[in-house]
Protein backbone atom coordinates (compact mmCIF):
# COMPACT_ATOMS: atom_id res chain seq x y z
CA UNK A 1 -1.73 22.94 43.75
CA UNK A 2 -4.30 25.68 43.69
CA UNK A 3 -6.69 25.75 46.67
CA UNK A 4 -10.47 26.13 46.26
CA UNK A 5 -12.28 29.52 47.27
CA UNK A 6 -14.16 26.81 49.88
CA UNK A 7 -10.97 25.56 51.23
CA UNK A 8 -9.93 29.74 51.49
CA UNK A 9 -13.08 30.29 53.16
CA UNK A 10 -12.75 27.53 55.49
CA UNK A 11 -8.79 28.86 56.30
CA UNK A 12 -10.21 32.14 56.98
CA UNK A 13 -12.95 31.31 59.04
CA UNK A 14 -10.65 28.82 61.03
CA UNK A 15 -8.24 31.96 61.66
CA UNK A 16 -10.35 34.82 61.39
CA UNK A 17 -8.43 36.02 58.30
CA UNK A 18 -9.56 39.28 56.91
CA UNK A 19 -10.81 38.95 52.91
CA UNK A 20 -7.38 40.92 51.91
CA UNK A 21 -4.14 41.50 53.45
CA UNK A 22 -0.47 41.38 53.37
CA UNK A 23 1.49 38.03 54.64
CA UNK A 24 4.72 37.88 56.79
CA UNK A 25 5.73 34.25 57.82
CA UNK A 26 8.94 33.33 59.77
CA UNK A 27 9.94 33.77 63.65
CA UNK A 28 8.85 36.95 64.89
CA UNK A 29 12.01 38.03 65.80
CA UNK A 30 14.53 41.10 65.47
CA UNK A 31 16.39 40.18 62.00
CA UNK A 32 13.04 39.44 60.39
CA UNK A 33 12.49 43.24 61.16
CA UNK A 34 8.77 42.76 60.87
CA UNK A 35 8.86 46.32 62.66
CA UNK A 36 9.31 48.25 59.27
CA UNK A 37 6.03 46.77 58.28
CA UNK A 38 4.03 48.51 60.84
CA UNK A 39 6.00 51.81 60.42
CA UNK A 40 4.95 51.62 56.75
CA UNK A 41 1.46 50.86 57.63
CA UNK A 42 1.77 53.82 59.80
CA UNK A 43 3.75 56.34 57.37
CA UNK A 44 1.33 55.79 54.67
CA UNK A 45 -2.05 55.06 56.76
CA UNK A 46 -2.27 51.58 54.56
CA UNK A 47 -5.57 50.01 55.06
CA UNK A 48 -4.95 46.45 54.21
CA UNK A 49 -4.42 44.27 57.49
CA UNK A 50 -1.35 42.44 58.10
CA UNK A 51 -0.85 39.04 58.90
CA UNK A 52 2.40 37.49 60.87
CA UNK A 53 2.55 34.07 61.32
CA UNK A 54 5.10 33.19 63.60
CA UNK A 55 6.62 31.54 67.15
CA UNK A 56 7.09 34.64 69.38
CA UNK A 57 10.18 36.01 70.67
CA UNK A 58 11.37 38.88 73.59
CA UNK A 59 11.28 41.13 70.17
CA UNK A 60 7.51 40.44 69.29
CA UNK A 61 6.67 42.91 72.60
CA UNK A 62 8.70 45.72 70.88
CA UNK A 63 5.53 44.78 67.86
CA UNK A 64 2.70 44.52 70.39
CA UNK A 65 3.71 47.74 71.68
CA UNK A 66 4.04 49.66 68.45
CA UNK A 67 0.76 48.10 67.55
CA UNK A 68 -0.83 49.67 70.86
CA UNK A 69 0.79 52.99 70.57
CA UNK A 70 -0.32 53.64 66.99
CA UNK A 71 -3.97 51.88 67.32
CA UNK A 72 -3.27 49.48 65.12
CA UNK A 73 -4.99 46.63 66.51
CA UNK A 74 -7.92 46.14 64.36
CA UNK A 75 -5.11 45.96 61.22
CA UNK A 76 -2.69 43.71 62.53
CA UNK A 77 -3.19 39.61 63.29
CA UNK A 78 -0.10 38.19 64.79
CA UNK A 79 -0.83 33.98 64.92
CA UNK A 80 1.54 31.43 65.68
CA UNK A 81 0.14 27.38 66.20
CA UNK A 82 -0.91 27.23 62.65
CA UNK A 83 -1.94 24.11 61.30
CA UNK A 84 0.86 23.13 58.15
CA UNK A 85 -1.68 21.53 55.97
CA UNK A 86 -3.18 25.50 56.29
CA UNK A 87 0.01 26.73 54.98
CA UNK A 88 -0.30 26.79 51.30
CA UNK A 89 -4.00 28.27 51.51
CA UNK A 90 -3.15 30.98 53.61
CA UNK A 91 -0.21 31.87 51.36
CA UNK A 92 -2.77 31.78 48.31
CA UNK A 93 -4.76 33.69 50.13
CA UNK A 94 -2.52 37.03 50.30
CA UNK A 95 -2.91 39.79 48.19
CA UNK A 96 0.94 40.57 49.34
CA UNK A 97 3.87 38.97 50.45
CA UNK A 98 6.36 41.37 52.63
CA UNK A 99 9.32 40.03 54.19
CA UNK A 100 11.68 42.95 55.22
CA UNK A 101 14.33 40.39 56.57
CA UNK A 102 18.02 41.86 58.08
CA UNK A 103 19.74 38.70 57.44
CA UNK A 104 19.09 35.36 55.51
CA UNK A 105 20.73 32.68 54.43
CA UNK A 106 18.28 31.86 51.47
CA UNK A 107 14.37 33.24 51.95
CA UNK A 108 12.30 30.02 51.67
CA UNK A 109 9.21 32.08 52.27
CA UNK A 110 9.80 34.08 49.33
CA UNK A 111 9.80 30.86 47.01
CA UNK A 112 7.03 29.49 48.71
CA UNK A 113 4.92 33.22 48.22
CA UNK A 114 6.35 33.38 44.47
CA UNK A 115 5.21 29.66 43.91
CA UNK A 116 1.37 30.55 45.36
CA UNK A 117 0.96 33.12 42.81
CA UNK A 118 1.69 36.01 45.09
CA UNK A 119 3.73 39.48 44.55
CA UNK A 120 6.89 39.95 46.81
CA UNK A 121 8.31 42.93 48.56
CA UNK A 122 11.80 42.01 50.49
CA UNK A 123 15.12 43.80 51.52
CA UNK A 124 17.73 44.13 48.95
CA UNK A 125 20.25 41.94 50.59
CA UNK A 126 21.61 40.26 48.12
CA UNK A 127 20.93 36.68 48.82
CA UNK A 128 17.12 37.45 48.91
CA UNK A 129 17.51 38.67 45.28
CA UNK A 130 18.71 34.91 44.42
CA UNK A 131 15.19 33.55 46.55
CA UNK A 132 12.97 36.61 45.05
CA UNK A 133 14.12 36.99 41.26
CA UNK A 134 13.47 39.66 38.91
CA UNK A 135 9.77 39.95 39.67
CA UNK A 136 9.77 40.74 43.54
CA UNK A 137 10.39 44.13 44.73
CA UNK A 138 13.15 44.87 46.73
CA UNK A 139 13.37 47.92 49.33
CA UNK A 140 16.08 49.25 51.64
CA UNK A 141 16.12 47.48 55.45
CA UNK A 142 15.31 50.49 57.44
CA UNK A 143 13.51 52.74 55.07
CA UNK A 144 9.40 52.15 55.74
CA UNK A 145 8.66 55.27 53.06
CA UNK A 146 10.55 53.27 50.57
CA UNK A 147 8.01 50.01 51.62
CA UNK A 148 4.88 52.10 52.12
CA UNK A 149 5.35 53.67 48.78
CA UNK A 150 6.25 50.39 46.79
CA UNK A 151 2.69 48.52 49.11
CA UNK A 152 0.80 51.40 47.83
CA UNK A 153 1.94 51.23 44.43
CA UNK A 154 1.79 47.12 44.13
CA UNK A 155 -1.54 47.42 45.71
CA UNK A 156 -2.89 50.07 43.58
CA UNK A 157 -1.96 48.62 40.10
CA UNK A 158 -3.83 45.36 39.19
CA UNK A 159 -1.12 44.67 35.44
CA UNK A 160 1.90 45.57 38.02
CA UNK A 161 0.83 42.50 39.83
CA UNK A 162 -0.03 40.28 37.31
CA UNK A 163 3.01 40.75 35.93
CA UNK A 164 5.37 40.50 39.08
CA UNK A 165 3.29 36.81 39.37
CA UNK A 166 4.03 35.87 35.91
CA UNK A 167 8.00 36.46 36.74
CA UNK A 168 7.53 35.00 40.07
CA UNK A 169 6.28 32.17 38.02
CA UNK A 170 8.84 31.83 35.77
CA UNK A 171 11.67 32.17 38.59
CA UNK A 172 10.51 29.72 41.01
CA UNK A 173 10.64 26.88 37.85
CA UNK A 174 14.22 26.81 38.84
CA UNK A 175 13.20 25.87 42.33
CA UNK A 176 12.17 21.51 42.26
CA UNK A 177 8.80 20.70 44.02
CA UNK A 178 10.99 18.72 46.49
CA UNK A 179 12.74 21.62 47.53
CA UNK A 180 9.66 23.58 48.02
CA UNK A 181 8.58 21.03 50.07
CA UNK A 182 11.62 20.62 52.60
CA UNK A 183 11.40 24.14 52.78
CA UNK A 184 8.13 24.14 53.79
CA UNK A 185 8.39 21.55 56.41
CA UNK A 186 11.41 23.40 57.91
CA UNK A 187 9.67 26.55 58.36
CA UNK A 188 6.75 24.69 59.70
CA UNK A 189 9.13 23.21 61.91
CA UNK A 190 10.80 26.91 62.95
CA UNK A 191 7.36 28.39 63.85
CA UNK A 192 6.20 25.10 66.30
């Protein structure tokens, strides 16, 4: 169900979320390629922070040092040891949902960004077109013009959004409430 602007407030203030910015969830590791992210944020000077939430792996050093090297510390949040009961706030909370994974078997996070009202931007692999439907936006793996460009675009265009919701909407109907839920737990359970 929809969380109150109180209960957002409270979420942010409990994590020092920023008022706007993109969401990542999953293990911060290489296949998620949560890399292309920052070199999009990079290539196109984007000004919208990024959250990752995720357990850390060797690969989240090759992010922290990215982040260091191009100075984007004040635009980046990476937090892991978040409360699931936060989950669903946080997600309603993004403006943007990007999740550039290599490999997947199905994207839970994708449902559970479609099913919090949320636009999507993943990697055209095809089983993340079966998680993301006709409304997300899909973008080549290793191409962060291709994801700046389509950020900038999703960002800039208020209707483009509302309508990538309403079809995110309408494609995560097929998805049961009990599935959403598992799903949720077992990513909850992946990032602990």
């Amino acid at each position: 169900h929809k969380c109150t602007e109180e209960r957002k407030q409270h979420v942010r203030q409990k994590y020092n979320l920023p008022e706007n910015f993109m969401l990542n969830v999953g293990a911060v590791e290489r296949r998620k390629n949560q890399i292309l992210i920052l070199k999009a944020m990079k290539a196109n000077n984007i000004d919208i922070p990024l959250v990752i939430i995720g357990k850390e792996t060797e690969y989240a050093k090759t992010l922290h040092d990215f982040i260091k090297a191009n100075h984007l510390e004040k635009k980046v949040l990476m937090l892991h040891n978040v409360d699931f009961l936060d989950f669903p706030t946080i997600y309603q909370s993004a403006s943007l949902f990007i999740y550039p994974s290599l490999s997947e078997g199905f994207g839970i996070p994708i449902i559970e960004a479609l099913h919090s009202n949320v636009p999507v931007i993943t990697s055209n692999e095809t089983c993340l077109r079966e998680s993301g439907g006709a409304g997300s936006r899909y973008v080549s793996l290793n191409d962060e013009t291709d994801l700046a460009n389509t950020i900038d675009e999703i960002l800039g265009n208020q209707a483009l959004q509302q309508q990538m919701i309403g079809k995110g909407k309408e494609h995560v109907k097929k998805f049961s409430d009990a599935t959403i839920a598992k799903s949720l737990m077992d990513i909850y359970l992946s990032l602990s």
